[in-house]
C-alpha atoms as a PDB file:
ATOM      1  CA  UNK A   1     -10.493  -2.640  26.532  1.00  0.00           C
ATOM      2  CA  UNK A   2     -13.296  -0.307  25.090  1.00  0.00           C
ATOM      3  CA  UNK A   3     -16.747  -1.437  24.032  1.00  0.00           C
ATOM      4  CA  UNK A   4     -16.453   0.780  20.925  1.00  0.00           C
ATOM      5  CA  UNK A   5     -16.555  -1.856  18.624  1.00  0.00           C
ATOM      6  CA  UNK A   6     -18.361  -4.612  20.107  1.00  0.00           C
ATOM      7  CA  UNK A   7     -19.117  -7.388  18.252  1.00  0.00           C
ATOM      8  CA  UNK A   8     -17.533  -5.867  15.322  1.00  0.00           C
ATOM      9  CA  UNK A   9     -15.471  -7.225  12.614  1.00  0.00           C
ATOM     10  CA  UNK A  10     -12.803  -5.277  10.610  1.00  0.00           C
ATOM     11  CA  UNK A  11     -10.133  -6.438   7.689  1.00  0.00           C
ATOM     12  CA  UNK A  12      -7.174  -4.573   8.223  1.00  0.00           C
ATOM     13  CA  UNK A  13      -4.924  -4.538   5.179  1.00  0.00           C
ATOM     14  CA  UNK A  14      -0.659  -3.625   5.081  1.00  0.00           C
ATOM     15  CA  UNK A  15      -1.606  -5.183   8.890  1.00  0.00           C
ATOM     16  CA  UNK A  16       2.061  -6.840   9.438  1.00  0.00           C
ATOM     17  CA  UNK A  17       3.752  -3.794  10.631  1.00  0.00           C
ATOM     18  CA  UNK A  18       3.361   0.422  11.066  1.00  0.00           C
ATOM     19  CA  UNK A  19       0.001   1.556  10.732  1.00  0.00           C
ATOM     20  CA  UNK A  20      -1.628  -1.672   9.914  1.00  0.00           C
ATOM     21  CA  UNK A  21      -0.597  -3.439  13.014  1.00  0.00           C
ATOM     22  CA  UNK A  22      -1.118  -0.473  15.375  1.00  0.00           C
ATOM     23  CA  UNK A  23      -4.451  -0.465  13.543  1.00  0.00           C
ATOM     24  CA  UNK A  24      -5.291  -3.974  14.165  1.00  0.00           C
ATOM     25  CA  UNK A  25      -3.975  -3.866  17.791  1.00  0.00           C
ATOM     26  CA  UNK A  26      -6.396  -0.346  18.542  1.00  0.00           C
ATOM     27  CA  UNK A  27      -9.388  -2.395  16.772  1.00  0.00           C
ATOM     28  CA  UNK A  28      -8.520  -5.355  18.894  1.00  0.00           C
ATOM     29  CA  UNK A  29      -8.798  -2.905  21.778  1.00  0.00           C
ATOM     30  CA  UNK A  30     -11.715  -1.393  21.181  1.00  0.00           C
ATOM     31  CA  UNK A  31     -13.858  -4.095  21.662  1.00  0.00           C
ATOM     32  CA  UNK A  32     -13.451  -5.549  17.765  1.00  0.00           C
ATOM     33  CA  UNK A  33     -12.744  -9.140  16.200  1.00  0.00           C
ATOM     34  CA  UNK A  34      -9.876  -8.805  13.025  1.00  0.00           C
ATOM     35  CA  UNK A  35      -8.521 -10.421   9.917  1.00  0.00           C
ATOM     36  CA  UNK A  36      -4.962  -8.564   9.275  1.00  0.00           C
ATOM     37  CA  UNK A  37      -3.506  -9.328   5.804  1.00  0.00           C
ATOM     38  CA  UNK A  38      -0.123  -8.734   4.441  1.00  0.00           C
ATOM     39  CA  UNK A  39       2.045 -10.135   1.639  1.00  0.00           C
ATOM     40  CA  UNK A  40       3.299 -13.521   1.832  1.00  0.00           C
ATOM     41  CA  UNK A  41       6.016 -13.951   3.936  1.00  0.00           C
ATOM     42  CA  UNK A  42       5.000 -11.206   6.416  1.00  0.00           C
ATOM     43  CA  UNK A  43       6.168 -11.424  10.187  1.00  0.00           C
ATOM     44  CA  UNK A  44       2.764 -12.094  11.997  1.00  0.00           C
ATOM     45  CA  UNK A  45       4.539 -13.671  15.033  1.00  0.00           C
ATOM     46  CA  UNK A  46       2.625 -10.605  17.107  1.00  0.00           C
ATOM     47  CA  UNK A  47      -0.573 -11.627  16.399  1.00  0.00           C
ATOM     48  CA  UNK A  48      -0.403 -15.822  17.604  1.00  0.00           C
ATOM     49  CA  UNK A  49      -2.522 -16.634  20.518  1.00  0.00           C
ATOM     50  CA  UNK A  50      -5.326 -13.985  20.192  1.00  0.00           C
ATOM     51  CA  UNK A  51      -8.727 -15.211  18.943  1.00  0.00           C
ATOM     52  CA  UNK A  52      -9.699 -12.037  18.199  1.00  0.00           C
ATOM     53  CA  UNK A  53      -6.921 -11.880  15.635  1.00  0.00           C
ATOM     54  CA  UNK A  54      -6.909 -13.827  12.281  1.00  0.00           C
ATOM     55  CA  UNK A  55      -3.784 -13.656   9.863  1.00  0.00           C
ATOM     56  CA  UNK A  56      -3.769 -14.332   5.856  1.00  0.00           C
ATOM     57  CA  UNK A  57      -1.130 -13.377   3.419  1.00  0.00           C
ATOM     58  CA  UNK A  58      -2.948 -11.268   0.417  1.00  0.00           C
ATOM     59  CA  UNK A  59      -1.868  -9.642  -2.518  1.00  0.00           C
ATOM     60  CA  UNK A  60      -4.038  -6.192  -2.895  1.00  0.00           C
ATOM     61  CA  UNK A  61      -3.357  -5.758  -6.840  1.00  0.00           C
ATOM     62  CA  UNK A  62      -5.031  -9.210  -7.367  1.00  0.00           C
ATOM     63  CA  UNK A  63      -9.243  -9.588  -7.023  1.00  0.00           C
ATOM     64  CA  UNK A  64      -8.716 -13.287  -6.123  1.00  0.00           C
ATOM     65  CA  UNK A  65      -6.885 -12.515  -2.921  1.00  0.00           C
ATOM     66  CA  UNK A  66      -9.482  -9.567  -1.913  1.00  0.00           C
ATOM     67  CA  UNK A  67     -12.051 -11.487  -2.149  1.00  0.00           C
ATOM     68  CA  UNK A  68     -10.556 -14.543  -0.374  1.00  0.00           C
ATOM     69  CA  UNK A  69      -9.526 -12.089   2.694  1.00  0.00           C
ATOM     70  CA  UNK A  70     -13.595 -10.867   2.561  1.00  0.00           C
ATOM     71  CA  UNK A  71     -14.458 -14.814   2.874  1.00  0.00           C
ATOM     72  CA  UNK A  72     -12.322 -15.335   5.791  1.00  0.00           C
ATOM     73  CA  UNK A  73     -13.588 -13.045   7.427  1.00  0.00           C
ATOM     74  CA  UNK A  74     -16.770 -13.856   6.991  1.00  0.00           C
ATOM     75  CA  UNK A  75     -15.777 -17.613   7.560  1.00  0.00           C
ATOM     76  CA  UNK A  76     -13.436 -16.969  10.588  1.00  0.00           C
ATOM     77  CA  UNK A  77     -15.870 -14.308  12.374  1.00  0.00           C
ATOM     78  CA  UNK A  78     -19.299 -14.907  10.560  1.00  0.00           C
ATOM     79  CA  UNK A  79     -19.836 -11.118   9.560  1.00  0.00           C
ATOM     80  CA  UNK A  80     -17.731  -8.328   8.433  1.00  0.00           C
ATOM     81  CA  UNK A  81     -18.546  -4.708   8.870  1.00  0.00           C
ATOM     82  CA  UNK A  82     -15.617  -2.762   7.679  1.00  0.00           C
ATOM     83  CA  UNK A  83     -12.814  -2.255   6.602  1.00  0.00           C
ATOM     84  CA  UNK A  84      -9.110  -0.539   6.495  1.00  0.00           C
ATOM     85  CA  UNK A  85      -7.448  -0.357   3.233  1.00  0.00           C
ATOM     86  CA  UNK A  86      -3.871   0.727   4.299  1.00  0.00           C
ATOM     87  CA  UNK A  87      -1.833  -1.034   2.216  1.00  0.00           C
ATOM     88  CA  UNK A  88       0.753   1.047   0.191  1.00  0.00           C
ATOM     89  CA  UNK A  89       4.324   1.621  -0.816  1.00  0.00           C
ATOM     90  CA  UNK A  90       6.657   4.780  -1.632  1.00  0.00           C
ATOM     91  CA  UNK A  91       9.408   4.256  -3.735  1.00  0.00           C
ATOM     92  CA  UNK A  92      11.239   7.626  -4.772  1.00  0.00           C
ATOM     93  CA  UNK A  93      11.545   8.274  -8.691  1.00  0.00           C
ATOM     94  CA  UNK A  94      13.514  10.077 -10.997  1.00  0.00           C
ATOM     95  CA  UNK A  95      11.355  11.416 -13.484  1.00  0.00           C
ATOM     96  CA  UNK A  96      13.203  11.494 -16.296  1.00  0.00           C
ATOM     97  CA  UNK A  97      15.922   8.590 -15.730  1.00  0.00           C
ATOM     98  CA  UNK A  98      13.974   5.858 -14.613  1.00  0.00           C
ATOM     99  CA  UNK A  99      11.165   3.518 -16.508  1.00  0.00           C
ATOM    100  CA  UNK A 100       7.587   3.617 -15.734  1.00  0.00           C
ATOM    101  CA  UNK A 101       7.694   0.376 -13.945  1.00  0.00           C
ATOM    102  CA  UNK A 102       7.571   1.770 -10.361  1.00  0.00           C
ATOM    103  CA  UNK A 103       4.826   4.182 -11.331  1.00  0.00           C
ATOM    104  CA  UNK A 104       2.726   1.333 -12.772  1.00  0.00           C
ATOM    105  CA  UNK A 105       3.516  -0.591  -9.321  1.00  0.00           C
ATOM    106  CA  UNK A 106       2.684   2.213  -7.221  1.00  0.00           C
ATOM    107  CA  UNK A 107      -0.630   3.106  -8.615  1.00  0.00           C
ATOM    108  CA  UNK A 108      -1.367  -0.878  -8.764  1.00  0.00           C
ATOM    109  CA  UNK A 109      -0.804  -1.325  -4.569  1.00  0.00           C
ATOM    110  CA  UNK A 110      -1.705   2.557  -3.912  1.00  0.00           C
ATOM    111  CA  UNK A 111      -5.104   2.856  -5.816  1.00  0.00           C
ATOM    112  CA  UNK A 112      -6.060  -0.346  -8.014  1.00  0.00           C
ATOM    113  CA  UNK A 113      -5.863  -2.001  -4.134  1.00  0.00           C
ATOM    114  CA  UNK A 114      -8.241   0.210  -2.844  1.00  0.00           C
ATOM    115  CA  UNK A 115     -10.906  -0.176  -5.807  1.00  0.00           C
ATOM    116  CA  UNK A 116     -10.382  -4.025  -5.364  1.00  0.00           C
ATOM    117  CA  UNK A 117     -10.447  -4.018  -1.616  1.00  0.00           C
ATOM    118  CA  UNK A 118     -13.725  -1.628  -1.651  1.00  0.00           C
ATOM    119  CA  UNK A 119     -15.386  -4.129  -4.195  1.00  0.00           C
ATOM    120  CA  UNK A 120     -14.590  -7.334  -2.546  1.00  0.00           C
ATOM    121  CA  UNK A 121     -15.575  -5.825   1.410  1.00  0.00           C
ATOM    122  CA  UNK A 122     -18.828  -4.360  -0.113  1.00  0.00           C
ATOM    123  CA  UNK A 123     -20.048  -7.278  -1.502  1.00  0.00           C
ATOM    124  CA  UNK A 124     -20.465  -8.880   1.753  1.00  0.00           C
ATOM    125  CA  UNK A 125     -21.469  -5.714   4.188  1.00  0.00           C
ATOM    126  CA  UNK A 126     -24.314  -4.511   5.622  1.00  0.00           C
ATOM    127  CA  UNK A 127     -26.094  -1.002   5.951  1.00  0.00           C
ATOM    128  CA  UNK A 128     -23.876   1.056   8.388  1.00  0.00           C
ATOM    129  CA  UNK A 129     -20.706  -0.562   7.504  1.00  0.00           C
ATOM    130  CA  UNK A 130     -17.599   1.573   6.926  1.00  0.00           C
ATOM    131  CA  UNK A 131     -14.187   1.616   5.455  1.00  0.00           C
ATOM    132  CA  UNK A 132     -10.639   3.561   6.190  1.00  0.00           C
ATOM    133  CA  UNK A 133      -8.235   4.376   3.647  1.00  0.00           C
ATOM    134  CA  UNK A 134      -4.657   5.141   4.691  1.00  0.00           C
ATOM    135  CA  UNK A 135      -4.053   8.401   2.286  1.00  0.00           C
ATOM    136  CA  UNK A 136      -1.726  10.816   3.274  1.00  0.00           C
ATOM    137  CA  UNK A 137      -0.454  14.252   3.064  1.00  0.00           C
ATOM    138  CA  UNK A 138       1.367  13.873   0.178  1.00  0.00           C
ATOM    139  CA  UNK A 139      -1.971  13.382  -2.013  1.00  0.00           C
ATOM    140  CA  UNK A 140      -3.200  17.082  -0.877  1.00  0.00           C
ATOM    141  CA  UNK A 141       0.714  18.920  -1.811  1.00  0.00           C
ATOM    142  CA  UNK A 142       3.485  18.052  -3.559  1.00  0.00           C
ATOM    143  CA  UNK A 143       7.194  16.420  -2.422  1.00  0.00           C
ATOM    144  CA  UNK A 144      10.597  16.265  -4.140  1.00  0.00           C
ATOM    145  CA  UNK A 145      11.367  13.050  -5.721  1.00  0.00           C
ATOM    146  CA  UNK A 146       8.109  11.698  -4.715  1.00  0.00           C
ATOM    147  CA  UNK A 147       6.049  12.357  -7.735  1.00  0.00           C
ATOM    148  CA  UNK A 148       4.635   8.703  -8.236  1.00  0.00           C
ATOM    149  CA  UNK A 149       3.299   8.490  -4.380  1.00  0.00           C
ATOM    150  CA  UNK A 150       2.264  12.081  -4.663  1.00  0.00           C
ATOM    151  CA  UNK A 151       0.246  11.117  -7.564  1.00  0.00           C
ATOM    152  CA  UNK A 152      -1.196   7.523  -6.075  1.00  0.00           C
ATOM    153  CA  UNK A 153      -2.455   9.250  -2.848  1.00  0.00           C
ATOM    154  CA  UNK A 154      -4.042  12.251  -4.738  1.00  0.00           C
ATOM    155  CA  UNK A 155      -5.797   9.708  -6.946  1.00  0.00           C
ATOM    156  CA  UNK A 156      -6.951   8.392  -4.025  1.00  0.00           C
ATOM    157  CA  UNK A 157      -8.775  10.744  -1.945  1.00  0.00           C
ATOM    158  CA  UNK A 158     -10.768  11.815  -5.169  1.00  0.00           C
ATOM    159  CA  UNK A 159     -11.741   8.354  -5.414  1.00  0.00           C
ATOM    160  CA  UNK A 160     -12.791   8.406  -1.844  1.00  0.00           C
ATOM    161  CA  UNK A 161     -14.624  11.596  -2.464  1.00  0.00           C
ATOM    162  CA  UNK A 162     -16.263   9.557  -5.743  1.00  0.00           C
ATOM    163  CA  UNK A 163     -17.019   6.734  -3.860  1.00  0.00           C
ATOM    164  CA  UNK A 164     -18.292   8.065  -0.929  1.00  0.00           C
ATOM    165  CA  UNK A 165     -21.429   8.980  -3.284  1.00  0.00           C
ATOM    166  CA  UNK A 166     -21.605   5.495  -4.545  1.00  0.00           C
ATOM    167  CA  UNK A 167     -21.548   3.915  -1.369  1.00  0.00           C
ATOM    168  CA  UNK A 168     -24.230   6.095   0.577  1.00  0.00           C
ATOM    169  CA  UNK A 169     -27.117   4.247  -1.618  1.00  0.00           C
ATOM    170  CA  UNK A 170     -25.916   1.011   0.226  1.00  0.00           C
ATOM    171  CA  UNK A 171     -25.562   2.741   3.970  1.00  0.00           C
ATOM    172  CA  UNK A 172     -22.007   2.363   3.575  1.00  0.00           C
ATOM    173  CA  UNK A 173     -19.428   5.309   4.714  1.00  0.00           C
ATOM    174  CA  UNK A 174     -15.714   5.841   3.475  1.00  0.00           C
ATOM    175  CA  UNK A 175     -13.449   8.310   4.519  1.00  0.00           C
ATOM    176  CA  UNK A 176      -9.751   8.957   4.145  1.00  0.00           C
ATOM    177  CA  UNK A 177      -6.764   9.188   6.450  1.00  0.00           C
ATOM    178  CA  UNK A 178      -3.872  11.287   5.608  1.00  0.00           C
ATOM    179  CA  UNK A 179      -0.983  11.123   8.319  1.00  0.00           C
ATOM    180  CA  UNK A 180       2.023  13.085   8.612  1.00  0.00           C
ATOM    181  CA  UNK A 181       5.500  11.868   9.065  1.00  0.00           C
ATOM    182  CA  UNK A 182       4.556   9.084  11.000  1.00  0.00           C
ATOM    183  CA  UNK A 183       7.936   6.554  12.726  1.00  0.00           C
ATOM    184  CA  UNK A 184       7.025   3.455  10.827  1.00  0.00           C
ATOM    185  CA  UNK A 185       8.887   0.868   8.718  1.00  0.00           C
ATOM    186  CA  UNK A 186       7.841   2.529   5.828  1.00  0.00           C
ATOM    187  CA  UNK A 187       9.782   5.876   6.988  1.00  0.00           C
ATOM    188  CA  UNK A 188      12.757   4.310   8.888  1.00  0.00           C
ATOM    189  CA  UNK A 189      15.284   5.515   6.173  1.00  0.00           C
ATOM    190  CA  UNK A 190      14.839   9.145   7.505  1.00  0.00           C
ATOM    191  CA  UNK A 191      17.540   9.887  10.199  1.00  0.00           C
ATOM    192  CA  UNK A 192      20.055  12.295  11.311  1.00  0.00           C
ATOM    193  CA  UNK A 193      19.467  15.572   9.264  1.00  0.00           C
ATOM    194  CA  UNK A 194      16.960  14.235   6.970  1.00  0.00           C
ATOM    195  CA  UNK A 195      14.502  13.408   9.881  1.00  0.00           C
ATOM    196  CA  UNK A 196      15.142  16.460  11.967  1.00  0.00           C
ATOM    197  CA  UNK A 197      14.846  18.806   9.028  1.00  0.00           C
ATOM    198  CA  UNK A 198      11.341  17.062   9.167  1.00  0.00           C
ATOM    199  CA  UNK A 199      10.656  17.805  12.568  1.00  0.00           C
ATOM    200  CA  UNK A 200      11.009  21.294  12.100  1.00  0.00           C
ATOM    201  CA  UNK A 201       8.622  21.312   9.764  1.00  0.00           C
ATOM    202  CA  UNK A 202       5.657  19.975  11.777  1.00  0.00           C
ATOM    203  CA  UNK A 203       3.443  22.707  14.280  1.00  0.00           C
ATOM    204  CA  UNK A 204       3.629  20.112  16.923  1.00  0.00           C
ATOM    205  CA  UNK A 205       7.519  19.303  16.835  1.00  0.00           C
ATOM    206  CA  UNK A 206       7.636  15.754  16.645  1.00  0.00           C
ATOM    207  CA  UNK A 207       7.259  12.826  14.240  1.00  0.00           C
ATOM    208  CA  UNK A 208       3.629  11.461  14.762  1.00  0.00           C
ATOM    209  CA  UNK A 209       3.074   7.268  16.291  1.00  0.00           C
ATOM    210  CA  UNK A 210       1.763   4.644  14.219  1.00  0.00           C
ATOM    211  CA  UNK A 211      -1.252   4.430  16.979  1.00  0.00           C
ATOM    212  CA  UNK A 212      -1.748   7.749  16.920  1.00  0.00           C
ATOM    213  CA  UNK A 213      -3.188   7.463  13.169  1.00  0.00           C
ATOM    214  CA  UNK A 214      -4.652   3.413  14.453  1.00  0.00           C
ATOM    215  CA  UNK A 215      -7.066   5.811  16.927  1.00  0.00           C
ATOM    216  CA  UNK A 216      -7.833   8.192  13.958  1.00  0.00           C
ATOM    217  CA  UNK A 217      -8.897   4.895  12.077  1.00  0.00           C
ATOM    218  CA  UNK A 218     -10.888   3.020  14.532  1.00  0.00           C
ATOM    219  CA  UNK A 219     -12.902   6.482  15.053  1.00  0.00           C
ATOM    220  CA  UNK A 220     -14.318   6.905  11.587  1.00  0.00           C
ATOM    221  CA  UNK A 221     -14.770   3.441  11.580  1.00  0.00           C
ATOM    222  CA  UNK A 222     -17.191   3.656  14.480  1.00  0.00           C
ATOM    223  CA  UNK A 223     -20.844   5.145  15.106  1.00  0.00           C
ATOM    224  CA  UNK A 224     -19.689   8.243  16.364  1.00  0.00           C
ATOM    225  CA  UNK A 225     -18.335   9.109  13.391  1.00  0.00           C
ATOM    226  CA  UNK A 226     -21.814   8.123  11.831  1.00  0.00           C
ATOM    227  CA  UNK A 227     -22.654  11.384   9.968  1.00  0.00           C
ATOM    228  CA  UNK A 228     -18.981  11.901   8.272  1.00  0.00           C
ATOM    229  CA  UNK A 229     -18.270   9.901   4.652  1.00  0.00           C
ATOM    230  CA  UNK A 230     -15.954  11.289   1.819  1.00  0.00           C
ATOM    231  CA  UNK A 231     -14.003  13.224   3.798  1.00  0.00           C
ATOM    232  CA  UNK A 232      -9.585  13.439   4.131  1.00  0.00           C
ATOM    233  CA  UNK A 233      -8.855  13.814   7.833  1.00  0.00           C
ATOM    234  CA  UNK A 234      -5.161  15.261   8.287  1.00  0.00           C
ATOM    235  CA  UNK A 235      -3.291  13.561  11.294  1.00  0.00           C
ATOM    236  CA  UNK A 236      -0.215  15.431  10.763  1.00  0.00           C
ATOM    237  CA  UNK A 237       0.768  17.259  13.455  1.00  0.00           C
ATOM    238  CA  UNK A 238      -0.479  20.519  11.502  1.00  0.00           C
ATOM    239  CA  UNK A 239       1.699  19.972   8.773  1.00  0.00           C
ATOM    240  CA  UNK A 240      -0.916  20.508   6.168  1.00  0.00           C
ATOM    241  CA  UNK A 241      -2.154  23.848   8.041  1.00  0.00           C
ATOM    242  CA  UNK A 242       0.950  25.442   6.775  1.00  0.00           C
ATOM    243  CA  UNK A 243       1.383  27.245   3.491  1.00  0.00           C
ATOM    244  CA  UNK A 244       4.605  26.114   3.338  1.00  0.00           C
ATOM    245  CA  UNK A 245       6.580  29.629   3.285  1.00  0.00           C
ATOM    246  CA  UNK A 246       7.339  30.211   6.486  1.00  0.00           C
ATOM    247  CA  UNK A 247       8.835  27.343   9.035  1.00  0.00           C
ATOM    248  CA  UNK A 248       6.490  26.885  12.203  1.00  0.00           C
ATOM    249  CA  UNK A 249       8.279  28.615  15.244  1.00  0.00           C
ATOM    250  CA  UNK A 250      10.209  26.050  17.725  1.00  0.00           C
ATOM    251  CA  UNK A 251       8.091  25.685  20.964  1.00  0.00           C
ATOM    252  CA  UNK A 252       8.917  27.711  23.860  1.00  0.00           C
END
């Protein structure tokens, strides 16, 4: 266990599985006391018997529940000084045979949660607090079929990049993460040809780890990454380095 966060206390949103967890778990690690929230119903079974875990089920599209996870925090741990907005969902979309109902959902969780959950965790933090968003590549380019989650994540790192300005009157940093193809829950439905083709897209040559984006996280969370707000850190393998018009080489 590191020091890097000692005494700290973080809300970790979308915590009961993929990023969230492994984000919770590297906090946890680094020295740092957590409330993880999820939607009712979520398998927390992973997190019993650690006091430097606390669970709640919350509901990011509603300001009651934001604000309820910011008190329990601050009840459970006495302080709260930042946090990691990664809750989100991807639902592919036909654009001209389906309603608008998934859109409307998807830029509810994707971006409506973060305003909430940036409202609710600033109310109660202090001068060199920080918060995490959970972007991704797919709000800097374009995908197939993914047009609503394109849109959600591109809405939010401008709002990051808006709010970042907001927030620096208070002392209070926010940055963006935008992984890859990460092997999470979330991404499980890629397999056989689908997830190879995938592979072959990314410099590196492999799907990124759910911890590998939780270190990225607890990193801009923490004083050395004092100087850095409004910013959209890739963790992608290199995917986003590439033009897209040529296939990276396979490794030698």
């Amino acid at each position: 266990m590191s020091s890097l966060h000692k005494d700290k206390v973080f809300w970790v949103t979308g915590a009961a599985s993929g990023i969230g967890r492994a984000t919770a778990d590297e906090l946890v690690l680094d020295g740092a006391k957590v409330l993880a929230t999820d939607l009712a119903g979520s398998d927390f079974s992973w997190a019993k018997n650690n006091a430097s875990l606390e669970t709640l089920s919350c509901d990011v599209t509603k300001e009651e529940d934001n604000e309820a996870a910011v008190e329990t925090a601050l009840r459970q741990f006495g302080r709260l000084d930042g946090a990691v907005l990664n809750a989100g969902m991807a639902v592919p979309v036909a654009l001209l045979d389906e309603t608008l109902e998934t859109f409307d959902q998807t830029m509810d969780v994707n971006v409506r949660g973060v305003v909430l959950g940036v409202r609710a965790a600033c109310k109660k933090m202090a001068q060199g607090s920080a918060i995490t968003v959970t972007a991704s590549i797919s709000g800097l380019r374009g995908d197939p079929g993914m047009w609503t989650y394109n849109a959600s994540k591109g809405a939010v790192l401008n709002l990051v990049r808006s709010l970042s300005m907001e927030l620096a009157c208070l002392g209070i940093r926010i940055n963006a993460l935008c992984p890859g193809p990460v092997e999470t829950k979330m991404t499980a439905g890629f397999e056989g040809a689908g997830k190879e083709a995938l592979r072959q897209c990314i410099p590196l040559k492999r799907w990124g780890r759910a911890s590998e984006v939780a270190t990225a996280h607890s990193w801009l969370l923490s004083s050395k990454a004092s100087f850095i707000t409004g910013t959209s850190l890739p963790v992608d393998g290199g995917v986003s380095a590439n033009n897209g018009q040529f296939r990276p080489p396979e490794h030698q």
